[in-house]
PDB file of N, CA and C in Angstrom:
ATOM      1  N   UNK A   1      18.736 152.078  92.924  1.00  0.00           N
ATOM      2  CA  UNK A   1      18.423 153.239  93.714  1.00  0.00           C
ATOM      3  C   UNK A   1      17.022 153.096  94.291  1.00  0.00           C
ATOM      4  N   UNK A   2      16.745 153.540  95.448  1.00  0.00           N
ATOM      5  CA  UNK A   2      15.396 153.132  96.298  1.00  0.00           C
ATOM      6  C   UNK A   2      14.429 154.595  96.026  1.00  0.00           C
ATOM      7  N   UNK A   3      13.109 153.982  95.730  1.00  0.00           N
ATOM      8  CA  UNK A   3      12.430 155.117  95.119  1.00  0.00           C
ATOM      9  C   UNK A   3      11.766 155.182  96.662  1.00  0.00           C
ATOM     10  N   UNK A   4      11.883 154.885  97.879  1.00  0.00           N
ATOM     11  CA  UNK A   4      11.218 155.420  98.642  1.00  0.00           C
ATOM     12  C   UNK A   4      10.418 156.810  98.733  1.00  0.00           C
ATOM     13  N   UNK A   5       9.445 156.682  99.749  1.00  0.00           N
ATOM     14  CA  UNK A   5       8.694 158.093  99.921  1.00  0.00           C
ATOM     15  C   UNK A   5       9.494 158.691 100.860  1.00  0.00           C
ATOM     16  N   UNK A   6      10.708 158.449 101.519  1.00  0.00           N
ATOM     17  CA  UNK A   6      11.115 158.942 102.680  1.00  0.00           C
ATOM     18  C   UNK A   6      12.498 159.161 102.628  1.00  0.00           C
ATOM     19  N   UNK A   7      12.497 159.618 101.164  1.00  0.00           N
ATOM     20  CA  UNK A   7      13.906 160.221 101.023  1.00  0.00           C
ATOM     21  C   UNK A   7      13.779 162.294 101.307  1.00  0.00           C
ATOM     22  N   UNK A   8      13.152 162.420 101.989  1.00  0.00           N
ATOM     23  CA  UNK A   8      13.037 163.610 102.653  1.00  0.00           C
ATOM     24  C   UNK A   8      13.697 164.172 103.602  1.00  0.00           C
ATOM     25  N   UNK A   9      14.236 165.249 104.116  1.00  0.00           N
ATOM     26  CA  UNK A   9      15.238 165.316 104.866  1.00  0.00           C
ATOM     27  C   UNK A   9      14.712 165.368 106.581  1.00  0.00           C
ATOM     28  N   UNK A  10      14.955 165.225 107.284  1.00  0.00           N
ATOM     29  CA  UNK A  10      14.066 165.440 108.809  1.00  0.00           C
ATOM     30  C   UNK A  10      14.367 166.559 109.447  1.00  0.00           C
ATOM     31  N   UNK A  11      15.393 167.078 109.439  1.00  0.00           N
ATOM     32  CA  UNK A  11      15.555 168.416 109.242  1.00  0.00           C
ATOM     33  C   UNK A  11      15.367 169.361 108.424  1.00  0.00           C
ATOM     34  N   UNK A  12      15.059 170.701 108.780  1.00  0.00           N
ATOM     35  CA  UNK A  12      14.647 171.707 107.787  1.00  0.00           C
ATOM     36  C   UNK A  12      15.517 172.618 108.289  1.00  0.00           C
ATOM     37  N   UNK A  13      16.227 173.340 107.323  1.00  0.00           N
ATOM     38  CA  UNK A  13      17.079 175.245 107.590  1.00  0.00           C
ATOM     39  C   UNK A  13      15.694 176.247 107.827  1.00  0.00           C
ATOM     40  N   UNK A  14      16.502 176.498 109.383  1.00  0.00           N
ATOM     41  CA  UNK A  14      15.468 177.588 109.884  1.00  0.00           C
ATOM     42  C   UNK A  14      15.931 178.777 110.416  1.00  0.00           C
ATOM     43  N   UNK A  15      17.299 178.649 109.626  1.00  0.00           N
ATOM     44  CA  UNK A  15      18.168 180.066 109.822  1.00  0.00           C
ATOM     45  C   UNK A  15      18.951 180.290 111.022  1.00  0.00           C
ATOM     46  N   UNK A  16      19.024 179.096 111.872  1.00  0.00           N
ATOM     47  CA  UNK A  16      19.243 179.130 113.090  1.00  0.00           C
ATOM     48  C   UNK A  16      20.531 177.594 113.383  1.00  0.00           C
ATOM     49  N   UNK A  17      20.315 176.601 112.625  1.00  0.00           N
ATOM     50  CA  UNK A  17      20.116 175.266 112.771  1.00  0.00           C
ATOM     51  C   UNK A  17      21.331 175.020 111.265  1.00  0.00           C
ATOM     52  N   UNK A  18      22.190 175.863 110.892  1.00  0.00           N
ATOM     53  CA  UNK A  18      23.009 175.249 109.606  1.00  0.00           C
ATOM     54  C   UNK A  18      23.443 173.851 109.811  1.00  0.00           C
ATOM     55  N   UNK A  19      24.213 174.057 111.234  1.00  0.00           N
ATOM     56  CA  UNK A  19      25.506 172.674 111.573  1.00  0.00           C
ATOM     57  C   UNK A  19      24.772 171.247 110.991  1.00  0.00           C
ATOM     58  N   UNK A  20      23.398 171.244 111.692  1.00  0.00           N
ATOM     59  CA  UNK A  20      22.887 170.093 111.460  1.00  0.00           C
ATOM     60  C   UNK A  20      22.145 169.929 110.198  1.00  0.00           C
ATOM     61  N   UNK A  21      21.646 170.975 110.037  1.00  0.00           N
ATOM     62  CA  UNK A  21      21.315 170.568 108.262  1.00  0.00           C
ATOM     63  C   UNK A  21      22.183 170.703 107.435  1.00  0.00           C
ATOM     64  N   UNK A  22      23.024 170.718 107.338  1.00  0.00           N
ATOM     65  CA  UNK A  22      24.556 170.565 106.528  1.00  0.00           C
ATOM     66  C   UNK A  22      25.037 169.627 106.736  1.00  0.00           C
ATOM     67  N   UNK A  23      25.495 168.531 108.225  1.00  0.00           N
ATOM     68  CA  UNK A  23      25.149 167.433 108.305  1.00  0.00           C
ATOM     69  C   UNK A  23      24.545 166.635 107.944  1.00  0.00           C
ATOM     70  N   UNK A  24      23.353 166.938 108.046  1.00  0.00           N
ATOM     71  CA  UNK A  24      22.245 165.967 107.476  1.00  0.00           C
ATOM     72  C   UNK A  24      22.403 165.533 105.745  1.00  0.00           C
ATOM     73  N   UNK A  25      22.484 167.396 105.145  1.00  0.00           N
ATOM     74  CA  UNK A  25      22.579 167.237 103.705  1.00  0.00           C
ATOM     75  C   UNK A  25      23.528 165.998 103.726  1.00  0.00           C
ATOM     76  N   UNK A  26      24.911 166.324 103.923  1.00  0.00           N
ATOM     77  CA  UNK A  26      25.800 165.644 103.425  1.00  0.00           C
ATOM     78  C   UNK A  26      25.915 164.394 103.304  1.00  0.00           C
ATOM     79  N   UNK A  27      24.770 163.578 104.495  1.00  0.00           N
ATOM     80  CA  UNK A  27      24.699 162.370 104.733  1.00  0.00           C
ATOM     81  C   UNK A  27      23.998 161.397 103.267  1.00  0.00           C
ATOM     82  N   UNK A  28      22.814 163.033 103.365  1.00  0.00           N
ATOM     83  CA  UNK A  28      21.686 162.089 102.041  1.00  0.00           C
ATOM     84  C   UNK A  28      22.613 161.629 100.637  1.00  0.00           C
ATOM     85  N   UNK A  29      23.912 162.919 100.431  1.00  0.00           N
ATOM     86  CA  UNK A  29      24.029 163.436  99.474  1.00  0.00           C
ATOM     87  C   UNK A  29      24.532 161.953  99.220  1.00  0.00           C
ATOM     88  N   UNK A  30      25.422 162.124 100.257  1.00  0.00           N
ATOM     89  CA  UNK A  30      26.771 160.673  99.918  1.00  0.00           C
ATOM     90  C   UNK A  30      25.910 159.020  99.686  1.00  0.00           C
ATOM     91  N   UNK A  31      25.028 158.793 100.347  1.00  0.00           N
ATOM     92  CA  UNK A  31      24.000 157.681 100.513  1.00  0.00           C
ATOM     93  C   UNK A  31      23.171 157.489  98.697  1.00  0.00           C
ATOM     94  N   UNK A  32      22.653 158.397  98.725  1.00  0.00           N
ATOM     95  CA  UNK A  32      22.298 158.767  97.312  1.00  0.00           C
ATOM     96  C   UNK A  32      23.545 158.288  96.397  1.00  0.00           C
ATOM     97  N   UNK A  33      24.609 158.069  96.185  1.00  0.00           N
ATOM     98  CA  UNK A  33      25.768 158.322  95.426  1.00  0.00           C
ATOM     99  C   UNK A  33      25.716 159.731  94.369  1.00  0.00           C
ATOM    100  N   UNK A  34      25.481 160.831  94.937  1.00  0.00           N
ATOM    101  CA  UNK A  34      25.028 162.268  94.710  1.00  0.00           C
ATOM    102  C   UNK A  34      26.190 163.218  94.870  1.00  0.00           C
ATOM    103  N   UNK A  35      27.221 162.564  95.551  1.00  0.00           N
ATOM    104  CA  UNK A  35      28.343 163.754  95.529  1.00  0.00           C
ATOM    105  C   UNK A  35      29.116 164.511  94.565  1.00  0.00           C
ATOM    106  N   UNK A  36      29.055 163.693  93.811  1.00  0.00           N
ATOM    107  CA  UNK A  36      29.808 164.254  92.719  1.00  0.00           C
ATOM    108  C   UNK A  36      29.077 165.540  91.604  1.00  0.00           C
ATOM    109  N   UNK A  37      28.005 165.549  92.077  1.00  0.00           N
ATOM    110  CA  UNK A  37      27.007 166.629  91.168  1.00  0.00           C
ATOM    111  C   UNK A  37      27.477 167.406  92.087  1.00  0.00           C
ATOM    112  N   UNK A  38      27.413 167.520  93.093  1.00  0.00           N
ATOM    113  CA  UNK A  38      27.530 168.496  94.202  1.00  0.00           C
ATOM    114  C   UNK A  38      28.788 169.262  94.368  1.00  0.00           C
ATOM    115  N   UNK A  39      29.967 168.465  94.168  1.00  0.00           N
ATOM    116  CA  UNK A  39      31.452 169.380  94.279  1.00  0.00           C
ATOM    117  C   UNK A  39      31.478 169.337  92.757  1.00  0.00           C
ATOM    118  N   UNK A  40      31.043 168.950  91.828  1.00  0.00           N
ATOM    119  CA  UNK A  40      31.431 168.937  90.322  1.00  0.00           C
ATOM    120  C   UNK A  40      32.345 168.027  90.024  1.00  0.00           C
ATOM    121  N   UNK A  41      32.933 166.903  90.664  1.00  0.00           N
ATOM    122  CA  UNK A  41      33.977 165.961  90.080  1.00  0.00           C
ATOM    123  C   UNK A  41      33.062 164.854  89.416  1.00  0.00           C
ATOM    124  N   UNK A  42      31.675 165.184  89.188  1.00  0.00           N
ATOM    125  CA  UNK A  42      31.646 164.175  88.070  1.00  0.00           C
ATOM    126  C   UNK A  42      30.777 164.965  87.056  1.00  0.00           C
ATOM    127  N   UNK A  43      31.815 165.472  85.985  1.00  0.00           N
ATOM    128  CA  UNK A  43      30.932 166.209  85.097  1.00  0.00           C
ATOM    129  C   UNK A  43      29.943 165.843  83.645  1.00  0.00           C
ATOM    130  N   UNK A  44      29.535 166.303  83.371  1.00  0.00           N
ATOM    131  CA  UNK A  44      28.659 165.742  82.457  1.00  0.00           C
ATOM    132  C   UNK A  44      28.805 165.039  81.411  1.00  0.00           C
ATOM    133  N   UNK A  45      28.920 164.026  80.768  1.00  0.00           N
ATOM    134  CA  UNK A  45      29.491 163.075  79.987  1.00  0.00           C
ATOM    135  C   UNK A  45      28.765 163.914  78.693  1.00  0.00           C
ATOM    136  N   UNK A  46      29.623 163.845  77.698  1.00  0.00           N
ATOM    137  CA  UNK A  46      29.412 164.458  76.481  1.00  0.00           C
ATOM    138  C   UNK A  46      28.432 163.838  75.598  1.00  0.00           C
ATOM    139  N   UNK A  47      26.876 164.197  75.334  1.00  0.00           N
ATOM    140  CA  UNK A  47      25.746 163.525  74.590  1.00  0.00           C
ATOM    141  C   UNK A  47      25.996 162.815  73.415  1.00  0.00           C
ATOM    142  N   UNK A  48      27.060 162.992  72.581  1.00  0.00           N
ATOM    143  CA  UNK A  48      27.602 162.519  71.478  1.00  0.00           C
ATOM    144  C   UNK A  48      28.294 161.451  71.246  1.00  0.00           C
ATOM    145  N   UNK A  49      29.094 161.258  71.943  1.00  0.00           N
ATOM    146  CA  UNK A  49      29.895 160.233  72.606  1.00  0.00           C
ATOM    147  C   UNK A  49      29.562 159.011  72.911  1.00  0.00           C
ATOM    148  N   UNK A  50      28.919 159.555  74.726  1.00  0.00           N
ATOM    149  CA  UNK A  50      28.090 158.478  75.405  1.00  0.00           C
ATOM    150  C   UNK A  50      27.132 158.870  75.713  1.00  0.00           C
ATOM    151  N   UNK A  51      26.054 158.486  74.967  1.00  0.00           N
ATOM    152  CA  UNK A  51      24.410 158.722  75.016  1.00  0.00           C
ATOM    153  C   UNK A  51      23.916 158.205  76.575  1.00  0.00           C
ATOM    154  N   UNK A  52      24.209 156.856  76.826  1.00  0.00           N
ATOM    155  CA  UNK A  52      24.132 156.019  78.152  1.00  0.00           C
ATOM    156  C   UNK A  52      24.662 156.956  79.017  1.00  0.00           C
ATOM    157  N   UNK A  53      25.398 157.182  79.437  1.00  0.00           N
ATOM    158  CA  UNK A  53      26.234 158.126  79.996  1.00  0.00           C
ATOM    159  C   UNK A  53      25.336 158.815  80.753  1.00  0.00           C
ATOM    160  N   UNK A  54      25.663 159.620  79.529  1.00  0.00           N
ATOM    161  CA  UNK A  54      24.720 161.093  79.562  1.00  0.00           C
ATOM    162  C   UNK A  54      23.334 161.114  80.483  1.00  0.00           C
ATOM    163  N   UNK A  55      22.629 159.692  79.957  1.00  0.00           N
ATOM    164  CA  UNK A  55      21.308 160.115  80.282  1.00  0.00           C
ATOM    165  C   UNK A  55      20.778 158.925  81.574  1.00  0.00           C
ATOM    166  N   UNK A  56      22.150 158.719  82.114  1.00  0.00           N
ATOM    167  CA  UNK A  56      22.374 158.509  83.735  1.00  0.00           C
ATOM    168  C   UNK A  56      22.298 159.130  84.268  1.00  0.00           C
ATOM    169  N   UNK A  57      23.624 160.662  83.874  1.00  0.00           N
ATOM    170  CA  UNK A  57      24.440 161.622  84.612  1.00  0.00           C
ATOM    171  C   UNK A  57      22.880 162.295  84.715  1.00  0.00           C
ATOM    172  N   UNK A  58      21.699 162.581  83.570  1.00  0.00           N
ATOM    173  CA  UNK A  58      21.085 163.358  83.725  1.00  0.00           C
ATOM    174  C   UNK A  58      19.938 163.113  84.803  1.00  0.00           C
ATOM    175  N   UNK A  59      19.388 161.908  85.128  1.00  0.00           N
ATOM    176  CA  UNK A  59      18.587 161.370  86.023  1.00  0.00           C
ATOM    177  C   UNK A  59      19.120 161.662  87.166  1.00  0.00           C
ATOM    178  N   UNK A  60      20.942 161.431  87.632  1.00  0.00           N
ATOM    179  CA  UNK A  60      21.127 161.843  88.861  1.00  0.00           C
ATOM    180  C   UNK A  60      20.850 163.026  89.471  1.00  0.00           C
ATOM    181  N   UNK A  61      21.301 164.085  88.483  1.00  0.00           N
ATOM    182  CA  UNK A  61      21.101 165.644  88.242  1.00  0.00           C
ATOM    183  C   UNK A  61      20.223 165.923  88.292  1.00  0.00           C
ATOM    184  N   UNK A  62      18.616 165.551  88.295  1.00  0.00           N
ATOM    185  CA  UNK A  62      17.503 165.591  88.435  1.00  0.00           C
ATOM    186  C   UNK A  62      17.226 165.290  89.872  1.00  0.00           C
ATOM    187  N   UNK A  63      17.742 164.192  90.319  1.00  0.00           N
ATOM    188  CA  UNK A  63      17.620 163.771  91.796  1.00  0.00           C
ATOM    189  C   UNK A  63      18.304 165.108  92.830  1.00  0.00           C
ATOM    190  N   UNK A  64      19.215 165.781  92.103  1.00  0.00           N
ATOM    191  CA  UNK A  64      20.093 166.186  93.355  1.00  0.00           C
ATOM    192  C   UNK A  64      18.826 167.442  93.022  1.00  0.00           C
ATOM    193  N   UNK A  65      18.731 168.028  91.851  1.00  0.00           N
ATOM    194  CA  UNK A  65      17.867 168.950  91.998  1.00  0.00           C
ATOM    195  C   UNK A  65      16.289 169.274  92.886  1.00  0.00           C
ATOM    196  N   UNK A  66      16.052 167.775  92.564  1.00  0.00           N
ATOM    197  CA  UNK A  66      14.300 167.658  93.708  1.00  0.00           C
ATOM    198  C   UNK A  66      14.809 168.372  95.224  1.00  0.00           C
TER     199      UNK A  66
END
């Protein structure tokens, strides 16, 4: 995963402008491999189980959150 400084979006929601920042989101989301936090089809791997897992799923989940 690329720790660039320029994973920022170039568009901003200005209440006016959804189409394209919804666009845009969707682009980062999928590029990122981030979708699945986002519709929920990839849910949280159980801490007990798979520790590894888990504390992948949780770094991504952190990313989608920034």
């Amino acid at each position: 995963m690329s720790s660039d400084k320029c994973d920022a979006f170039l568009i901003r929601f200005n209440g006016t402008n959804y189409s394209a920042c919804a666009f845009h989101f969707k682009i980062f989301v999928k590029g990122k491999d981030l979708r699945g936090h986002v519709d929920g089809k990839k849910p949280t791997p159980d801490k007990d189980i798979d520790q590894d897992g888990h504390a992948k799923w949780e770094v991504k989940d952190a990313q989608i959150m920034a």
